[in-house]
Protein backbone atom coordinates (compact mmCIF):
# COMPACT_ATOMS: atom_id res chain seq x y z
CA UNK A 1 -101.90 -74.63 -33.58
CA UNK A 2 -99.93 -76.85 -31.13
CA UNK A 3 -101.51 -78.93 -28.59
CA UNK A 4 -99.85 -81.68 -25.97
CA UNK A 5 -102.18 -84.68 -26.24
CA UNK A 6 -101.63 -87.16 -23.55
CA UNK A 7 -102.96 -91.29 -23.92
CA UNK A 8 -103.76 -93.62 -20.74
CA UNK A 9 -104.11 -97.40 -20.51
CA UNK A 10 -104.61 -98.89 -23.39
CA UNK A 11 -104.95 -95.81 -25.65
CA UNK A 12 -101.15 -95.23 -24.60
CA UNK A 13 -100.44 -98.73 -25.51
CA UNK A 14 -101.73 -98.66 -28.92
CA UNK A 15 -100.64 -95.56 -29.45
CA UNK A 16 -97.19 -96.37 -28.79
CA UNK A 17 -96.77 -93.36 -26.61
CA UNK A 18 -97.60 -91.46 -23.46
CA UNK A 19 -97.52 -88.07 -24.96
CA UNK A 20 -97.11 -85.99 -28.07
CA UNK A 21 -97.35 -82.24 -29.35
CA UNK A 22 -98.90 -81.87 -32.37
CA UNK A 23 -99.55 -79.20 -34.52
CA UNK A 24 -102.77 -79.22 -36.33
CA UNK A 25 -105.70 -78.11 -37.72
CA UNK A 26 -108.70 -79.46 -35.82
CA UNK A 27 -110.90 -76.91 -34.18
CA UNK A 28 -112.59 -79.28 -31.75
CA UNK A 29 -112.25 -82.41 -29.72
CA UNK A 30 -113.70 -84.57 -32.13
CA UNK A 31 -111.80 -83.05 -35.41
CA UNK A 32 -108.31 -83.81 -33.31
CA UNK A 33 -109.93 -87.52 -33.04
CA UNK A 34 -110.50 -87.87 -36.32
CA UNK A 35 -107.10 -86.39 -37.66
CA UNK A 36 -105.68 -89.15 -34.81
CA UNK A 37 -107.60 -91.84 -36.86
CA UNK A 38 -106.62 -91.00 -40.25
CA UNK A 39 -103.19 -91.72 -39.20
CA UNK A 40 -104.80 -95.49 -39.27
CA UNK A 41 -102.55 -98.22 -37.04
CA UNK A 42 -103.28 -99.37 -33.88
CA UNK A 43 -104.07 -96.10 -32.44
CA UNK A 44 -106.48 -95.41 -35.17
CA UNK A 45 -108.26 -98.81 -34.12
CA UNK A 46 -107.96 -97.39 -30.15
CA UNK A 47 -109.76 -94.17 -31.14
CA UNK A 48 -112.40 -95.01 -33.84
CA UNK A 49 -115.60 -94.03 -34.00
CA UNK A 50 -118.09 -96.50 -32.07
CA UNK A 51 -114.62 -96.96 -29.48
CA UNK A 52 -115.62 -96.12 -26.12
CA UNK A 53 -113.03 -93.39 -25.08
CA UNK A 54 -113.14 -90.49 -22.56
CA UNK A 55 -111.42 -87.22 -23.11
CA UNK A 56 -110.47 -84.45 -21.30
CA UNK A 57 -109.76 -81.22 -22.34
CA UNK A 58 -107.37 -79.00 -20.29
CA UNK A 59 -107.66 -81.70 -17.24
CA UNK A 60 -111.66 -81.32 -17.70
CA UNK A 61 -114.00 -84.32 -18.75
CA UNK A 62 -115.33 -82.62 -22.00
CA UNK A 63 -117.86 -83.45 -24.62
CA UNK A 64 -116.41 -84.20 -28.69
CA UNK A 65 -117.61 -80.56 -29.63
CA UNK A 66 -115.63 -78.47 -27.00
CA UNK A 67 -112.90 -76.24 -29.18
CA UNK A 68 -108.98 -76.62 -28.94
CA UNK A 69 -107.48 -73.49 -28.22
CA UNK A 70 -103.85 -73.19 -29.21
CA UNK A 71 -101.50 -74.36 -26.27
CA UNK A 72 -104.64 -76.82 -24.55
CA UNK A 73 -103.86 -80.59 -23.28
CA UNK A 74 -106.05 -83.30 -24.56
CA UNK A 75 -106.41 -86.23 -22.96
CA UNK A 76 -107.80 -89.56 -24.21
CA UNK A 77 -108.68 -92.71 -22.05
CA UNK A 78 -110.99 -95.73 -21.82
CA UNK A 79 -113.62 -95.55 -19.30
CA UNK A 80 -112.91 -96.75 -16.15
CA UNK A 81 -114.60 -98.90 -13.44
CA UNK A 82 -114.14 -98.55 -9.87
CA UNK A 83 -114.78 -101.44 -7.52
């Protein structure tokens, strides 16, 4: 299935990109993470397991278990701090 996946601060920057569709496999949040780190690089560093990253699913703060549906946007950012 295809899904937009969209990256913010420093996600984006190690990812080398603001946005992508990509078509795959994963049937939840943290199954698209993991297919993101086996891609290794810098985003694979930005994303690994232990990194402290938010995601949002369909504009939605969402836990690693909620399911991709074909057509969804993902979102992936570091937390952020307010002052």
């Amino acid at each position: 299935m295809k899904v937009t996946v969209r990256y913010f601060a420093s996600v984006r920057e190690a990812m080398g990109t603001g946005a992508e569709v990509l078509d795959t496999q994963a049937a939840t949040l943290a199954a698209l993470r993991a297919e993101l780190v086996a891609r290794g690089g810098a985003g694979a560093e930005a994303l690994a397991p232990g990194r402290a990253v938010r995601v949002a699913l369909d504009q939605v703060m969402s836990l690693e278990s909620a399911s991709l549906t074909a057509g969804c946007e993902v979102a992936f950012f570091p937390p952020v701090t307010g002052g």
